[in-house]
C-alpha atoms as a PDB file:
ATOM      1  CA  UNK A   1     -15.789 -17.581 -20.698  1.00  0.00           C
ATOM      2  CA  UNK A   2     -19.198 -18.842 -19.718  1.00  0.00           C
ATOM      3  CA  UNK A   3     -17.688 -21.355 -16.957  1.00  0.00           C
ATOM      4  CA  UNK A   4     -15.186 -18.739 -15.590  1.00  0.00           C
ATOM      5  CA  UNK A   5     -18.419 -16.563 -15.275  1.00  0.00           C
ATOM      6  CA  UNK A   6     -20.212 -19.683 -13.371  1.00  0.00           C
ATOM      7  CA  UNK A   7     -17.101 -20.555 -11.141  1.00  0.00           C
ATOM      8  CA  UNK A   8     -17.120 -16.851  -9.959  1.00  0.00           C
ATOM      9  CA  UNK A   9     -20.974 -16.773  -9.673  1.00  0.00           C
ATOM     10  CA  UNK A  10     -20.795 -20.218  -7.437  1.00  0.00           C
ATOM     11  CA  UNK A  11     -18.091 -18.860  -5.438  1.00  0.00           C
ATOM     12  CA  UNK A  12     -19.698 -15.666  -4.897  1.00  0.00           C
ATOM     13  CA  UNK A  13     -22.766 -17.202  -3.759  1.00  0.00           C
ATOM     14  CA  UNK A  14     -20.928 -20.011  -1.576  1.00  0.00           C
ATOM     15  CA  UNK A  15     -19.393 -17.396   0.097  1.00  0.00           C
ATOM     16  CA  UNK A  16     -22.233 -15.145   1.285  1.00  0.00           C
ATOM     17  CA  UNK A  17     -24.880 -18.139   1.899  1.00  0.00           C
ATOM     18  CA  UNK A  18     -21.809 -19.351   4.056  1.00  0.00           C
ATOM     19  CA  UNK A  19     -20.658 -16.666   5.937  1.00  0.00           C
ATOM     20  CA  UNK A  20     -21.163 -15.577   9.338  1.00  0.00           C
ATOM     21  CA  UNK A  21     -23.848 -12.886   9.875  1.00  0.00           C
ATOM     22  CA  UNK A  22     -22.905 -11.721  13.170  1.00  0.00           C
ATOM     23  CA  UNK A  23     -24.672  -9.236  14.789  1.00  0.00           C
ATOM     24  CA  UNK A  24     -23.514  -7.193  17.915  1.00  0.00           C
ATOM     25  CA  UNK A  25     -25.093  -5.249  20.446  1.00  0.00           C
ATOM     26  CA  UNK A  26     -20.893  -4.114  21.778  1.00  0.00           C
ATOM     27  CA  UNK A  27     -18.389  -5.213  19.191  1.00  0.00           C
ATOM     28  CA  UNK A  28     -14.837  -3.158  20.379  1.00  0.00           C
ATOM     29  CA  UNK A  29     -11.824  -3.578  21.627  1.00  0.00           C
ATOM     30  CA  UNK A  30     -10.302  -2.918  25.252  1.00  0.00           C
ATOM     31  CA  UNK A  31      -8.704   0.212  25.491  1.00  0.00           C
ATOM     32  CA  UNK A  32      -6.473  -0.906  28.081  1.00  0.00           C
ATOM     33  CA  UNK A  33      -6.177  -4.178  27.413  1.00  0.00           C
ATOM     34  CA  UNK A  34      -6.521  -4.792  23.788  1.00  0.00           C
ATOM     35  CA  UNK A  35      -8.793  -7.499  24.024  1.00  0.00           C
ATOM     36  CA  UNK A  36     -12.101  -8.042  22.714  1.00  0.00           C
ATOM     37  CA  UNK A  37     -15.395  -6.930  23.951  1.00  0.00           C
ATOM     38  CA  UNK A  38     -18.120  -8.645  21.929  1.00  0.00           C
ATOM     39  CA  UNK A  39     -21.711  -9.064  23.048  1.00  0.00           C
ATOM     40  CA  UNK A  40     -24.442 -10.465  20.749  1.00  0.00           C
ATOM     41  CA  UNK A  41     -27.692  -9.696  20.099  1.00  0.00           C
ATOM     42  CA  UNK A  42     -30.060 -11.659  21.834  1.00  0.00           C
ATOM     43  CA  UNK A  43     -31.386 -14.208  19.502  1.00  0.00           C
ATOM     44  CA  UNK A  44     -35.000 -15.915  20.005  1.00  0.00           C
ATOM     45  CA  UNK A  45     -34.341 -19.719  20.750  1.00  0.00           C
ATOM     46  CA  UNK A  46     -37.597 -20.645  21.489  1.00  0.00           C
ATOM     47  CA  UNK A  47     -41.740 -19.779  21.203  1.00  0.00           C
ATOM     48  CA  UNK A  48     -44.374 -21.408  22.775  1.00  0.00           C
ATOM     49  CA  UNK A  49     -48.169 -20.474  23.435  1.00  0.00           C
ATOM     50  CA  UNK A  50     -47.064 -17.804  26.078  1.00  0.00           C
ATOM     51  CA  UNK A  51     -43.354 -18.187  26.414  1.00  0.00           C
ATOM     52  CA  UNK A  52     -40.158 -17.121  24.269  1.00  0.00           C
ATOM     53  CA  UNK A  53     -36.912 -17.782  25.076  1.00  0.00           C
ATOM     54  CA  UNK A  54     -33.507 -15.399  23.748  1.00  0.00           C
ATOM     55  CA  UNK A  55     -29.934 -15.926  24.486  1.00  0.00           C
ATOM     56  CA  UNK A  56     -27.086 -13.575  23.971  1.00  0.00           C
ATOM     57  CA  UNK A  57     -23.241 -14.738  24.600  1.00  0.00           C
ATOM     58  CA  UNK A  58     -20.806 -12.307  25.340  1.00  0.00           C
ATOM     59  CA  UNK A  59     -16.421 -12.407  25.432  1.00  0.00           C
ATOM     60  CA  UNK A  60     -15.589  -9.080  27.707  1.00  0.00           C
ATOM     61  CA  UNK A  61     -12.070  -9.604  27.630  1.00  0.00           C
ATOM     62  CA  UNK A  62     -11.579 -13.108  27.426  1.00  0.00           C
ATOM     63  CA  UNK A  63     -14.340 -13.901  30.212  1.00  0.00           C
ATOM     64  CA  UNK A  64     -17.716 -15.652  28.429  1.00  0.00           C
ATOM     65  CA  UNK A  65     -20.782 -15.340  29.688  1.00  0.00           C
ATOM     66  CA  UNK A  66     -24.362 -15.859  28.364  1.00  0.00           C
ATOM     67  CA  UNK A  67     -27.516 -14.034  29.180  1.00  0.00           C
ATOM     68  CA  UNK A  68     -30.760 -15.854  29.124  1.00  0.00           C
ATOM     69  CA  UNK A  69     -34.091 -14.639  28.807  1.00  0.00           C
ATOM     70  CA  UNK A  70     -37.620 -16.443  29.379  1.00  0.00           C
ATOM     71  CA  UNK A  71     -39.998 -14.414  28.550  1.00  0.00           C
ATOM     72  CA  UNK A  72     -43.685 -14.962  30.147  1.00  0.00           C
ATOM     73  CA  UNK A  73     -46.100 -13.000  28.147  1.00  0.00           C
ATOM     74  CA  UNK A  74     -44.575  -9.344  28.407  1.00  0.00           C
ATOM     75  CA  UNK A  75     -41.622  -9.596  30.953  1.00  0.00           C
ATOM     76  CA  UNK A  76     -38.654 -11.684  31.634  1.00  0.00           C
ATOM     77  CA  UNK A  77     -39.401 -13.867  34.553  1.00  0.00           C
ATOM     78  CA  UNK A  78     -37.547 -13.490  37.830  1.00  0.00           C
ATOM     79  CA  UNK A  79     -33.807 -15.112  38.979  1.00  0.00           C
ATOM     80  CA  UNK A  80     -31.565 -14.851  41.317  1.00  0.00           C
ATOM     81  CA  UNK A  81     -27.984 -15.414  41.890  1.00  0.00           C
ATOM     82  CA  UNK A  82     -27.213 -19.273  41.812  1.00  0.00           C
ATOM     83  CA  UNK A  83     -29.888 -20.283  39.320  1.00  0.00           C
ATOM     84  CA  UNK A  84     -29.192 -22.917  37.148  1.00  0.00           C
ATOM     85  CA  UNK A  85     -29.337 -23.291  33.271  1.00  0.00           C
ATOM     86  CA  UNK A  86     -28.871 -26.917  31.110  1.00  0.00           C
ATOM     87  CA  UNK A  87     -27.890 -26.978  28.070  1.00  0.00           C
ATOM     88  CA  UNK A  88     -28.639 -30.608  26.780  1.00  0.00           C
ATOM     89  CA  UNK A  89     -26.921 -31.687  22.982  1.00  0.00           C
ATOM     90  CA  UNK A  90     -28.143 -33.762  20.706  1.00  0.00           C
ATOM     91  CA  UNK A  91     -24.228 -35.879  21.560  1.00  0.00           C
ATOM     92  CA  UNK A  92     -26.367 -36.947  24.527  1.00  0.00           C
ATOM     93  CA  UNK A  93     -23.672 -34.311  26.802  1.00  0.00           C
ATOM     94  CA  UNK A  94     -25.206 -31.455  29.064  1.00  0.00           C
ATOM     95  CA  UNK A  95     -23.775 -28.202  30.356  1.00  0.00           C
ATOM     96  CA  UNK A  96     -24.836 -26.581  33.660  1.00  0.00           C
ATOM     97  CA  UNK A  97     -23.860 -23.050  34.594  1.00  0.00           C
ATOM     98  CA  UNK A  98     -24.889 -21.081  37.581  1.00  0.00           C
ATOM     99  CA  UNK A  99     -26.431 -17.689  37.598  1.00  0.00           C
ATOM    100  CA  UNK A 100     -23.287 -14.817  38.793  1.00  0.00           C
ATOM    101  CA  UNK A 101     -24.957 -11.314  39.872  1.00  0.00           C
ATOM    102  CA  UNK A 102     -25.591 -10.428  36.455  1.00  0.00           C
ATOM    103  CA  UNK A 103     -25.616 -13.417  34.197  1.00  0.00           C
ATOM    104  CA  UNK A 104     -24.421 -17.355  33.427  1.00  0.00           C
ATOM    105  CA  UNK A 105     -20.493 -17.127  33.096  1.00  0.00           C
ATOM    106  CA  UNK A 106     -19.320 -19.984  30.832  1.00  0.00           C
ATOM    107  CA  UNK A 107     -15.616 -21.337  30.071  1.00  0.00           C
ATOM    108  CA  UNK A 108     -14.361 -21.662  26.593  1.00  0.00           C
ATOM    109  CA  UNK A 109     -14.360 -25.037  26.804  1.00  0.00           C
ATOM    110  CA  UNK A 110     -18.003 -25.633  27.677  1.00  0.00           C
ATOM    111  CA  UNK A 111     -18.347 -23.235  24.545  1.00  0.00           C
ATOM    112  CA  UNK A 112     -15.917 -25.365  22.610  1.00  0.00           C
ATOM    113  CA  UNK A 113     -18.464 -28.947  23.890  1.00  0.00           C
ATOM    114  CA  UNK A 114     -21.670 -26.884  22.401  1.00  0.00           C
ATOM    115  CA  UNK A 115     -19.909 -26.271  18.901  1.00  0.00           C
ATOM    116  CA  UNK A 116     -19.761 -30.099  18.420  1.00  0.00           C
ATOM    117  CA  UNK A 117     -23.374 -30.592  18.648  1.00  0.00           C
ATOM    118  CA  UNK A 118     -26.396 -28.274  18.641  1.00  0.00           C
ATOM    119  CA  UNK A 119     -28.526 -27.594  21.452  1.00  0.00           C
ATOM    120  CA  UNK A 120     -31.546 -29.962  21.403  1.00  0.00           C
ATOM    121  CA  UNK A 121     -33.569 -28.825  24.966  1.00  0.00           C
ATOM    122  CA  UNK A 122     -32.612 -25.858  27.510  1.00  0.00           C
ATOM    123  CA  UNK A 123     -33.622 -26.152  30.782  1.00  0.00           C
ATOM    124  CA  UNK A 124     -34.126 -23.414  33.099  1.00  0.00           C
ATOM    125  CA  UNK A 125     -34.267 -22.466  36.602  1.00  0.00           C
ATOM    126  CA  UNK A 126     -36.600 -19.285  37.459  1.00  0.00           C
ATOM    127  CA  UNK A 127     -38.126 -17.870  40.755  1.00  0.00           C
ATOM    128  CA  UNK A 128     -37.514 -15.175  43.514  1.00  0.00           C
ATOM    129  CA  UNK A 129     -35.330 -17.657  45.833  1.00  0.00           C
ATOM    130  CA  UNK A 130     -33.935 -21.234  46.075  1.00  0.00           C
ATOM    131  CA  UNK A 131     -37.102 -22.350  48.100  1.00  0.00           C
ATOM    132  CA  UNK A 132     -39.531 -20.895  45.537  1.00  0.00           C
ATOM    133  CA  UNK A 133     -37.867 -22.184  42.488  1.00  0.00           C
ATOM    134  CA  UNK A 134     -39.606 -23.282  39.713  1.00  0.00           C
ATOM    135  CA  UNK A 135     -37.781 -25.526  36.636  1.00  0.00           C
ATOM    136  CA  UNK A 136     -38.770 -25.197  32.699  1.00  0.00           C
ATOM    137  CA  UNK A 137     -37.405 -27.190  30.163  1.00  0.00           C
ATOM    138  CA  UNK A 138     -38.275 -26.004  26.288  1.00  0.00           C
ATOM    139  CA  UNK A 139     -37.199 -27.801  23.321  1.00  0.00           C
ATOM    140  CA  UNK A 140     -34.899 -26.572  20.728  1.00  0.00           C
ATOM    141  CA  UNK A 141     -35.428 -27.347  16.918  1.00  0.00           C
ATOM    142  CA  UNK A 142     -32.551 -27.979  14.362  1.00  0.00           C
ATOM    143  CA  UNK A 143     -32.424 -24.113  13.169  1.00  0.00           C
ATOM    144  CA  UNK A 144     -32.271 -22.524  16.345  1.00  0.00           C
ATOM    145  CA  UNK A 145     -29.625 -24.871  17.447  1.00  0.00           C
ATOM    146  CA  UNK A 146     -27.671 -24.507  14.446  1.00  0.00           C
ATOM    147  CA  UNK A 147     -28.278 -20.545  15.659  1.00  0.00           C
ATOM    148  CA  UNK A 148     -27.223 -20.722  18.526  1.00  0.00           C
ATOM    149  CA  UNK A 149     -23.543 -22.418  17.107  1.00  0.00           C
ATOM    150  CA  UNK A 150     -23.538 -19.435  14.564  1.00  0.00           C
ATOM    151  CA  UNK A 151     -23.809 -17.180  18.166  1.00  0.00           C
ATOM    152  CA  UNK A 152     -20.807 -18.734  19.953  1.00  0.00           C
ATOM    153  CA  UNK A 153     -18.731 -18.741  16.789  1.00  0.00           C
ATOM    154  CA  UNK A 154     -19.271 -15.111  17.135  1.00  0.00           C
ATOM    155  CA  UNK A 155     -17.729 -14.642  20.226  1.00  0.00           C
ATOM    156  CA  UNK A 156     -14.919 -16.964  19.854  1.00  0.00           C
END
């Protein structure tokens, strides 16, 4: 009896220290469509002296994209359409997306790539046009990238 009590208690406990603890700021489904519509919270990747950086991927009806924030002080810093973002894995691989209108669309491939192996350094692209363009590259530690797999997993 006691080990039937222990298996359950192990599994139980496997089970929620395993599972996925998604959470959503949109997590529906198309109307129209029938297709998902899930957008994550935006999850702090990085702090520094004065800087913080959050990410947030989203799946709006098959179509990825992730939102990136770099926070200076008290406000997100300035971009504009074309600016780029790296994501560079600890596999020694790096994926560049470009800024759309609104934010950094992303196939599900590149997604697929950044599930193998977690994000070691972002490096970002900020400033009001492409002649006064600024680049900042912030380091990502093991937690945060293992986060940031937890995030995509979410979406996928």
């Amino acid at each position: 009896m006691k080990s039937v009590a222990t298996f359950i208690l192990i599994l139980l406990l496997s089970t929620i220290t395993y599972s996925q603890k998604c959470k959503y700021e949109t997590n529906d489904i198309d109307i129209e469509t029938k297709l998902p519509i899930k957008v994550t919270k935006m999850l702090k990747v990085y702090t520094t002296f004065n800087t913080v950086g959050q990410i947030s991927i989203s799946n709006i009806n098959n179509d990825y994209a992730i939102d990136f924030c770099h926070i200076v002080f008290a406000g997100c810093v300035t971009t504009y359409e074309g600016c780029e973002i790296t994501f560079l894995l600890e596999n020694g691989a790096s994926i560049t997306l470009k800024k759309g209108k609104i934010n950094y669309g992303i196939q599900e491939k590149d997604l697929h790539e950044m599930l193998k192996a977690k994000v070691k350094k972002i490096r970002y692209q900020y400033g009001d046009n492409p002649t006064n363009s600024k680049f900042t590259e912030n380091e990502i530690n093991s937690k945060k990238g293992a986060n940031i797999i937890e995030l995509i997993k979410c979406v996928l």
